[in-house]
Protein backbone atom coordinates (compact mmCIF):
# COMPACT_ATOMS: atom_id res chain seq x y z
CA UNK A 1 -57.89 32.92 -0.78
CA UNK A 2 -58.06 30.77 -3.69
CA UNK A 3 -55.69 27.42 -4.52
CA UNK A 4 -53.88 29.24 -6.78
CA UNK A 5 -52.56 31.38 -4.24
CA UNK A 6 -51.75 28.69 -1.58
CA UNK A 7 -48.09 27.09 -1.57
CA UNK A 8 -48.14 23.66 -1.26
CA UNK A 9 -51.34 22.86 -3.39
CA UNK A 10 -51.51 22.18 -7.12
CA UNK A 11 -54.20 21.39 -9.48
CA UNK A 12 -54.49 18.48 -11.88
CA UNK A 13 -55.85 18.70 -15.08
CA UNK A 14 -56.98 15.92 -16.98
CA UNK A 15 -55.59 16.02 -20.21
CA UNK A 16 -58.58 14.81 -22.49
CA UNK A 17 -60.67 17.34 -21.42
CA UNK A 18 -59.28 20.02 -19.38
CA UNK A 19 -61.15 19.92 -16.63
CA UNK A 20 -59.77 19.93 -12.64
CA UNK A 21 -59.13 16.52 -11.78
CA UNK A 22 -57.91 16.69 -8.33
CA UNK A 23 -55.25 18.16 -6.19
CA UNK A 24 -51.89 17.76 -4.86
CA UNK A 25 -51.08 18.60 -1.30
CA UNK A 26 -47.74 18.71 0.50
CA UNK A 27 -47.13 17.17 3.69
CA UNK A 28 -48.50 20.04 5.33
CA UNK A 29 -51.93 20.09 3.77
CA UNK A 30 -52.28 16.65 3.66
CA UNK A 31 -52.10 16.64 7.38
CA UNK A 32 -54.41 19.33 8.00
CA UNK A 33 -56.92 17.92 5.51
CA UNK A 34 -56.41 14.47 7.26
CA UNK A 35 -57.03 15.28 11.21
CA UNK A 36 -59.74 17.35 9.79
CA UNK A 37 -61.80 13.91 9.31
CA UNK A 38 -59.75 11.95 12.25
CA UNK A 39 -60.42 12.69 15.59
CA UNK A 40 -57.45 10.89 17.07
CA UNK A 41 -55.33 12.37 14.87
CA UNK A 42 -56.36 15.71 15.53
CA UNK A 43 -56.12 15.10 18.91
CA UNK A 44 -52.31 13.64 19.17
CA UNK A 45 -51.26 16.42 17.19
CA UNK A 46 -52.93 18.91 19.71
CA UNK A 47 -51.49 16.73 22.44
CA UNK A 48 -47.95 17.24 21.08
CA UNK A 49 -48.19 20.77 20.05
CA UNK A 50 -49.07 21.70 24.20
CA UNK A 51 -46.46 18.80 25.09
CA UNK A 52 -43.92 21.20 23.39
CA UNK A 53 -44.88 24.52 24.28
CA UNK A 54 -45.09 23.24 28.49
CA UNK A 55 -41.39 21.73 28.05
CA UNK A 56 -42.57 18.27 28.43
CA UNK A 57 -41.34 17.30 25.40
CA UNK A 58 -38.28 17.89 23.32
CA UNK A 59 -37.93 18.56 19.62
CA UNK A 60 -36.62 15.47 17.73
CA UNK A 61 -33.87 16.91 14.76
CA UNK A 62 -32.53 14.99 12.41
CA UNK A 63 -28.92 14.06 12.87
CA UNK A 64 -27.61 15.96 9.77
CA UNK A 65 -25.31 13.61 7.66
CA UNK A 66 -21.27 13.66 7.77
CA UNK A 67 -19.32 15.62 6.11
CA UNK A 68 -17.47 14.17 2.82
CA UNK A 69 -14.50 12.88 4.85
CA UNK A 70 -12.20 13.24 1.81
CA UNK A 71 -12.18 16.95 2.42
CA UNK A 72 -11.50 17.24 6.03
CA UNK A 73 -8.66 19.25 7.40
CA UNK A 74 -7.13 15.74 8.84
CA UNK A 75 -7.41 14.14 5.25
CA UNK A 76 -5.86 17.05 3.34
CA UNK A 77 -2.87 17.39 5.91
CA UNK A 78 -2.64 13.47 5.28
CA UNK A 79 -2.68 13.71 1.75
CA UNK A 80 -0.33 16.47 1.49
CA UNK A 81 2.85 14.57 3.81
CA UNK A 82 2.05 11.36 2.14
CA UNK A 83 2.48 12.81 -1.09
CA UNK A 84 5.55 14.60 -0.02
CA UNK A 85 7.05 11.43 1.14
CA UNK A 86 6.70 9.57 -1.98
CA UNK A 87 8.53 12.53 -3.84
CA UNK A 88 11.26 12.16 -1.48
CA UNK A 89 11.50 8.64 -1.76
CA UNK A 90 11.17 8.21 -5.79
CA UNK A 91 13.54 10.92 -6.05
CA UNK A 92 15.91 11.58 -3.54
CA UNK A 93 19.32 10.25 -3.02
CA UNK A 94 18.47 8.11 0.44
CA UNK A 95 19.73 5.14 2.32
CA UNK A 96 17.45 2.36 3.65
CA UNK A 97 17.93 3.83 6.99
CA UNK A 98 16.96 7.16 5.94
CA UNK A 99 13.96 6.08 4.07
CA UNK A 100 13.03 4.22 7.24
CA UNK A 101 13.20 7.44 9.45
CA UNK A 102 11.01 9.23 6.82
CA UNK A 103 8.54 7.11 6.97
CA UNK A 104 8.31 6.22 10.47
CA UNK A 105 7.58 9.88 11.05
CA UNK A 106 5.15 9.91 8.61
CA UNK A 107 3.19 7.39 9.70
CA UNK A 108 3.55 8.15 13.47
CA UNK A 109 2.39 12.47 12.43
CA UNK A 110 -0.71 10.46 10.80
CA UNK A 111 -1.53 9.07 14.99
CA UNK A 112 0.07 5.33 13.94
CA UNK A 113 1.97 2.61 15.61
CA UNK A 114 5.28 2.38 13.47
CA UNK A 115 6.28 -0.23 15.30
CA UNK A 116 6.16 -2.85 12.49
CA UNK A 117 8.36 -0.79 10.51
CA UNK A 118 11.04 -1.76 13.06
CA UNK A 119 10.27 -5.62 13.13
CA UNK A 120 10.76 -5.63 9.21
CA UNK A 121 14.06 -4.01 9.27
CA UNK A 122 17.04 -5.55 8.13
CA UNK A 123 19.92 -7.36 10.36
CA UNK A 124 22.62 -4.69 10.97
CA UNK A 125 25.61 -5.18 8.33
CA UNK A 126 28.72 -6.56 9.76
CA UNK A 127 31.50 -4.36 11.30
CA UNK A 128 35.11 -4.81 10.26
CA UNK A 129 34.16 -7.00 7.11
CA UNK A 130 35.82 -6.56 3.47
CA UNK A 131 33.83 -5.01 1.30
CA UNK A 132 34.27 -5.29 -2.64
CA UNK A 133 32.69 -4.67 -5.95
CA UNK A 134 30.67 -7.98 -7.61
CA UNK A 135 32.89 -8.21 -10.26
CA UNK A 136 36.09 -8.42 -8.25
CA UNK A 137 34.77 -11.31 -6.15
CA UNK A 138 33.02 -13.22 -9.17
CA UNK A 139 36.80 -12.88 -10.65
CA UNK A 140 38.33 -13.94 -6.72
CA UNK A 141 36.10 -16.98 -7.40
CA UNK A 142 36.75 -17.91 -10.50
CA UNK A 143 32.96 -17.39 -11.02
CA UNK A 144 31.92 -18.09 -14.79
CA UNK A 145 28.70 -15.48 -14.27
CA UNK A 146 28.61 -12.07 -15.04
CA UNK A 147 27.57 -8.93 -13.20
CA UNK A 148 24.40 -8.73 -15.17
CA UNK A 149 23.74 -12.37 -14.35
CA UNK A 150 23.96 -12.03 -11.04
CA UNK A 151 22.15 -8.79 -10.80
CA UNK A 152 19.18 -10.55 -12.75
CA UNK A 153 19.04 -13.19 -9.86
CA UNK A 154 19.26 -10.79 -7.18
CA UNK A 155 16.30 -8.76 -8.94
CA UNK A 156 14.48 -11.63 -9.07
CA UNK A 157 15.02 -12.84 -5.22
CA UNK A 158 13.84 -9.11 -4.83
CA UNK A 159 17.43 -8.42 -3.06
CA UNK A 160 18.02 -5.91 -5.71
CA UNK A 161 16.49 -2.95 -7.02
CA UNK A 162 17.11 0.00 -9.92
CA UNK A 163 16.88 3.49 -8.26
CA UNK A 164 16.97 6.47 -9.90
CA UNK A 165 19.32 9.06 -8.52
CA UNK A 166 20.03 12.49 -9.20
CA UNK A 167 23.92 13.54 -10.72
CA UNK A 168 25.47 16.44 -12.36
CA UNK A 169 24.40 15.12 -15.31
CA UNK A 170 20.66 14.15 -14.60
CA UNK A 171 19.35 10.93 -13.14
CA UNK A 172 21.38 7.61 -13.05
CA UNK A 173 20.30 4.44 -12.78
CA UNK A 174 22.13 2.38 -10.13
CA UNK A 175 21.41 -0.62 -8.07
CA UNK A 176 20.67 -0.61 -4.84
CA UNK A 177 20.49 -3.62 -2.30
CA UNK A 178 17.16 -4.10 -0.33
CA UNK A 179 15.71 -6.41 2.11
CA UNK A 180 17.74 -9.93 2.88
CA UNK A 181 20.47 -8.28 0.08
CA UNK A 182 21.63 -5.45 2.66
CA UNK A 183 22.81 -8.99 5.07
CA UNK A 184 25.60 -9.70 2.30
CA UNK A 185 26.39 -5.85 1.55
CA UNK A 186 26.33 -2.41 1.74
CA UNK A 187 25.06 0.22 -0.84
CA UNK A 188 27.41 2.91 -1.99
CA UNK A 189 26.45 6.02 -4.20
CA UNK A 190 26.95 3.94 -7.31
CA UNK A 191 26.86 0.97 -6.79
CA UNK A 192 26.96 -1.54 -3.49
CA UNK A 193 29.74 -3.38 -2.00
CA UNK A 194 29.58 -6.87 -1.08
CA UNK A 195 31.37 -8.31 2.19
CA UNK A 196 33.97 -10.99 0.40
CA UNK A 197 33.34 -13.66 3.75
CA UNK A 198 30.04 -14.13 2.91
CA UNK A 199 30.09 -14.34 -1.04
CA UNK A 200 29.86 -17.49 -0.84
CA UNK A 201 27.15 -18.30 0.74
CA UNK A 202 25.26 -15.79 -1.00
CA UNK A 203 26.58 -17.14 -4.76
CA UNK A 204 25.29 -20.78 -2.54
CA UNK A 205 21.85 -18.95 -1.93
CA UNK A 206 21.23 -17.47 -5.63
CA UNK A 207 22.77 -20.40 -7.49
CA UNK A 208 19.22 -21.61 -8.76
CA UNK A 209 18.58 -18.42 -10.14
CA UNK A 210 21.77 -17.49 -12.50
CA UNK A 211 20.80 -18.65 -15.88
């Protein structure tokens, strides 16, 4: 059997004059061709091949690599309620406590410890406590301020955010109080209430910021 009919060896030409320059052997070849000249070689390799067909010795396989783990079953199903949960909380009409709940759940159906969710919740509002719009207790105290004014400090404490929620009409943009806000009042569909005994320490609190 010539070359030319052998897999794993190739002929090199030499360019200038076209004659055969040399070969190129695969690993296989190149092994046979090598023990052919090496004694030891030759006589490891026979040592291994009876090795393996006794039992003496094991086959050694190559640990094959992991699969991408961006498209594993556990990523997907991750993917999929995380991405639900933002759409429920960008556009659903949902209290802090509800939004809370949501994601608690999602993070403990992910295998999670939610407990420092809990630790950064906010102090429960009072009970029993007036409750009134900004602009009636601004006017109670003879505050010189506006609404927007004091909206723009609250934003800016980070007590205060814009939320988009969903009405007859399409989405409205209303504020909603977050974080350290929700200690000095309580959100209502369109707007929150503020508890009138602590106004004043909370006008007290955001007085450097009302410009």
């Amino acid at each position: 059997m010539g070359y030319q009919e052998i897999q794993g060896i190739s002929p090199e030409y030499c360019p200038q004059t076209k004659r055969l320059a040399g070969y190129h052997l695969d690993r296989r070849h190149t092994e046979i061709l090598i023990t052919g000249y090496d004694i030891k070689r030759r006589a490891a390799v026979i040592d291994r091949w009876y090795e393996l067909e006794s039992g003496q010795a094991q086959p050694r396989y190559t640990t094959p690599p992991d699969p991408d783990p961006l498209h594993s079953p556990d990523f997907i199903r991750a993917y999929i309620r995380l991405t639900a949960l933002n759409l429920c909380l960008d556009h659903l009409s949902l209290n802090d406590t509800t939004k809370r709940q949501l994601i608690e759940q999602a993070v403990r159906s992910l295998g999670e410890d939610a407990a420092f969710l809990q630790t950064q919740a906010p102090p429960p509002p009072p009970a029993g406590r007036e409750l009134a719009t900004l602009s009636t207790l601004l006017r109670r105290h003879q505050q010189r301020h506006s609404v927007q004014v004091v909206n723009r400090a609250l934003v800016r404490l980070g007590w205060l955010q814009d939320i988009r929620r969903e009405t007859p009409r399409g989405l409205k943009r209303v504020k909603q109080l977050v974080g350290e806000g929700l200690c000095y009042g309580r959100n209502q569909r369109n707007q929150p209430l503020y508890y009138a005994v602590q106004f004043p320490e909370l006008l007290r609190r955001i007085s450097g910021y009302l410009r």
